[in-house]
C-alpha atoms as a PDB file:
ATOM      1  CA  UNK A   1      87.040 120.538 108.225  1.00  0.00           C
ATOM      2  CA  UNK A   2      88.893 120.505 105.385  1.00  0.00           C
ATOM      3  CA  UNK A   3      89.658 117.300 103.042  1.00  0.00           C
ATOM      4  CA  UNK A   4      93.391 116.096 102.845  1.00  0.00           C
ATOM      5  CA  UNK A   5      94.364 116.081  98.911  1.00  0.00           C
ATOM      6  CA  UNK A   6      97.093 113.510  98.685  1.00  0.00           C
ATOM      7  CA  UNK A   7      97.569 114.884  95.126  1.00  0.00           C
ATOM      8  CA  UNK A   8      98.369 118.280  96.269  1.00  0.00           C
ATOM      9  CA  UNK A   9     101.007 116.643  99.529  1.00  0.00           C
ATOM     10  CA  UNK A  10     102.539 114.475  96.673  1.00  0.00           C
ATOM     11  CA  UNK A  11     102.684 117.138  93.397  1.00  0.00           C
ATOM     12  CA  UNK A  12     104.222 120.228  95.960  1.00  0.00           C
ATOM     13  CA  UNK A  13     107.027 117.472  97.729  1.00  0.00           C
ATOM     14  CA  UNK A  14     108.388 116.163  94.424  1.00  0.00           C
ATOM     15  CA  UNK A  15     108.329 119.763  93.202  1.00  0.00           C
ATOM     16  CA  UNK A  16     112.040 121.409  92.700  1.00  0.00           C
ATOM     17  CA  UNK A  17     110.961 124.094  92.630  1.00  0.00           C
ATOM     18  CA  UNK A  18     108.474 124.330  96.212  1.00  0.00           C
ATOM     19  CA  UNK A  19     111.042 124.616  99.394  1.00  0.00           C
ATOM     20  CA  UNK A  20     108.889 125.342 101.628  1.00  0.00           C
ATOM     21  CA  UNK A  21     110.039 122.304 104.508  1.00  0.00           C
ATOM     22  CA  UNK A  22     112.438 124.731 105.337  1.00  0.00           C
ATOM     23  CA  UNK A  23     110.044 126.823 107.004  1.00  0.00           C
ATOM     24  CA  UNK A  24     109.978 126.632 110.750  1.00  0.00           C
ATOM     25  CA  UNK A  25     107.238 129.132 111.292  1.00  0.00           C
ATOM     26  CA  UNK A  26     109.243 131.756 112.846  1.00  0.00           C
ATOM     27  CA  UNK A  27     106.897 134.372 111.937  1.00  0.00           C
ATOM     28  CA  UNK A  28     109.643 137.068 110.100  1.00  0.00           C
ATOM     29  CA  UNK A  29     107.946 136.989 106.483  1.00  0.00           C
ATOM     30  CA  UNK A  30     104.746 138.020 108.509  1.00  0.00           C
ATOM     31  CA  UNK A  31     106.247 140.469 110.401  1.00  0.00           C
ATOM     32  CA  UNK A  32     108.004 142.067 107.230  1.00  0.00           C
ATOM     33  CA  UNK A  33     105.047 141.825 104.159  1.00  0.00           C
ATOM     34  CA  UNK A  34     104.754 145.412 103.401  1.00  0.00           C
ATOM     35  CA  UNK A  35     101.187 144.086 102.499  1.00  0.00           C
ATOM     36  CA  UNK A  36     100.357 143.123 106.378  1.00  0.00           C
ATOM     37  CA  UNK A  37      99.230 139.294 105.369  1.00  0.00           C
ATOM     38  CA  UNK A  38      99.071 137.449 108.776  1.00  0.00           C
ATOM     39  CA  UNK A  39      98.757 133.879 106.886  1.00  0.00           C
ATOM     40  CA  UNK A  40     100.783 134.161 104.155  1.00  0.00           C
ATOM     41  CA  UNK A  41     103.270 132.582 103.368  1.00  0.00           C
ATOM     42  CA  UNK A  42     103.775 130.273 106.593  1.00  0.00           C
ATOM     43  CA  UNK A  43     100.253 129.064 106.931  1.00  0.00           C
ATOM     44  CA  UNK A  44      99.306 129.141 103.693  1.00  0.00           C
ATOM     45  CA  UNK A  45     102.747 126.620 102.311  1.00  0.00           C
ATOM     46  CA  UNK A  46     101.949 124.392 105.714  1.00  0.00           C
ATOM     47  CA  UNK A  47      98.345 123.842 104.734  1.00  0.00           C
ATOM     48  CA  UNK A  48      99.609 123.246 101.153  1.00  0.00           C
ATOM     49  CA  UNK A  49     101.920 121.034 101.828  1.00  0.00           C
ATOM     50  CA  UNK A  50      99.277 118.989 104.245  1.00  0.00           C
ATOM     51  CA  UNK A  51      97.166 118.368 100.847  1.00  0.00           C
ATOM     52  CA  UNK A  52      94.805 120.918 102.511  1.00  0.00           C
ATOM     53  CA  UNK A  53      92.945 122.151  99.343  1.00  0.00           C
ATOM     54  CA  UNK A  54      89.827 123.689 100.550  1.00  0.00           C
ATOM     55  CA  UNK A  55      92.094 126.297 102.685  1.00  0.00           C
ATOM     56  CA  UNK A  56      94.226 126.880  99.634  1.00  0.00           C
ATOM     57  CA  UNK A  57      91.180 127.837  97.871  1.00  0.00           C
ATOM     58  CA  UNK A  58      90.296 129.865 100.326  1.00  0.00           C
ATOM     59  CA  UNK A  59      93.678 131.867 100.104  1.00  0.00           C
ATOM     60  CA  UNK A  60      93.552 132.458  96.545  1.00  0.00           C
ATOM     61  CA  UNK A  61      92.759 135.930  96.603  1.00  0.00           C
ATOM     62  CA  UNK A  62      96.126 136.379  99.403  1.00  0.00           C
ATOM     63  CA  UNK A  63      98.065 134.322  96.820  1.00  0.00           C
ATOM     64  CA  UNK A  64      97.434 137.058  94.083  1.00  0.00           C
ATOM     65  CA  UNK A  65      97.335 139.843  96.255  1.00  0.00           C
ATOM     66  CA  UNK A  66     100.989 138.878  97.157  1.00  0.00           C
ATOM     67  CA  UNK A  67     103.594 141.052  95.387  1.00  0.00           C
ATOM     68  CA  UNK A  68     106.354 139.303  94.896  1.00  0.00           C
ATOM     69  CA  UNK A  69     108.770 141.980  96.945  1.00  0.00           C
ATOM     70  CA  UNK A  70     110.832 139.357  98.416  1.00  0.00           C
ATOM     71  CA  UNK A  71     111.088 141.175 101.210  1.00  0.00           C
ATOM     72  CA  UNK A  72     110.271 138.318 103.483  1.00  0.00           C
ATOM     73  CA  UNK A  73     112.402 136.337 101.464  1.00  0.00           C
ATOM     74  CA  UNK A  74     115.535 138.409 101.624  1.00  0.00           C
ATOM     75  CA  UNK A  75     114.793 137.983 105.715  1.00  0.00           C
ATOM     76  CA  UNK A  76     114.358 134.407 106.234  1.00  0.00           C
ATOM     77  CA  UNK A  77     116.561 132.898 108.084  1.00  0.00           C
ATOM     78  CA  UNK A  78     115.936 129.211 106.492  1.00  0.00           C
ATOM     79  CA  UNK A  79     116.325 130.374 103.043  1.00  0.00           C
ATOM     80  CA  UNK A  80     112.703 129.936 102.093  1.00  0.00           C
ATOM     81  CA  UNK A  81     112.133 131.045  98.686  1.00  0.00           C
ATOM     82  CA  UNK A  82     108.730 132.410  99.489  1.00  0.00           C
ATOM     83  CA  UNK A  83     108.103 134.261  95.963  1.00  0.00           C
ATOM     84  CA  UNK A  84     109.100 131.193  94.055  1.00  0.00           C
ATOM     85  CA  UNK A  85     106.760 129.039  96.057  1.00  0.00           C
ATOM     86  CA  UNK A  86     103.958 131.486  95.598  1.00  0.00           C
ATOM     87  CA  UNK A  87     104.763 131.637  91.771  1.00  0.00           C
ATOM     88  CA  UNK A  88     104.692 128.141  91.775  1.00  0.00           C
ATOM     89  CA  UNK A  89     101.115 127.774  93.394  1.00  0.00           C
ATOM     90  CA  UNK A  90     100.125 130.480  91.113  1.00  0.00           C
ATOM     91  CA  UNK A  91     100.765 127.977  88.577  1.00  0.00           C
ATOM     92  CA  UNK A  92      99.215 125.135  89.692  1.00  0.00           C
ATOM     93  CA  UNK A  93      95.997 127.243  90.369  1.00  0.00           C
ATOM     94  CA  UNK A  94      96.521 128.826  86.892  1.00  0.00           C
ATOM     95  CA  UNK A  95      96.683 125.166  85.230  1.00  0.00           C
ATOM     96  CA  UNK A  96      94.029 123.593  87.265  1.00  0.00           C
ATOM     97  CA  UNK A  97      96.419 120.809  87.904  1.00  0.00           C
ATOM     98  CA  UNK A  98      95.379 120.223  91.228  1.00  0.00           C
ATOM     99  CA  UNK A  99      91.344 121.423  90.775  1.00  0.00           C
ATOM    100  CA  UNK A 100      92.409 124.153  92.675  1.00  0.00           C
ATOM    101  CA  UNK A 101      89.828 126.481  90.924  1.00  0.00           C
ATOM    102  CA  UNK A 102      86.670 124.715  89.226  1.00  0.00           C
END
């Protein structure tokens, strides 16, 4: 089970730069990541945004791995803007912000 980080919830909802409420889960970015991820970015920006640090960690390697194509992007039909939100927990893992990475 992992432990809810209220920290992470509250730092990725104020953020103006995270949209990732948008995302209904529809299962296109999957479908279209020329890298064949099956969690990212739809589970991965729901478990964020749940303050669900121990499965970030867990994705970190997915997080890098991701290249930034925006092909998923370009095909969402909420207007997620999956790179952005990726560069943005790039960031925060980068900064150690959220003791993402120890």
């Amino acid at each position: 089970m992992s432990k809810v980080s209220s920290e992470l919830a509250a730092k990725l909802k104020q953020s103006t730069e995270f949209n990732a409420e948008a995302c209904y889960h529809c299962g296109t970015c999957t479908a279209l990541c020329p890298m064949g991820y099956e969690v990212l970015p739809r589970k991965l920006f729901r478990e964020a945004m749940l303050g669900l640090e121990e499965k970030v960690k867990a994705r970190i390697p997915e997080i890098y791995q991701c290249l930034l194509c925006r092909m998923c992007e370009e095909n969402c039909p909420q207007d997620v803007h999956i790179a952005e939100n990726v560069r943005y927990l790039r960031n925060l893992i980068n900064k150690e912000e959220m003791n993402l990475i120890k």
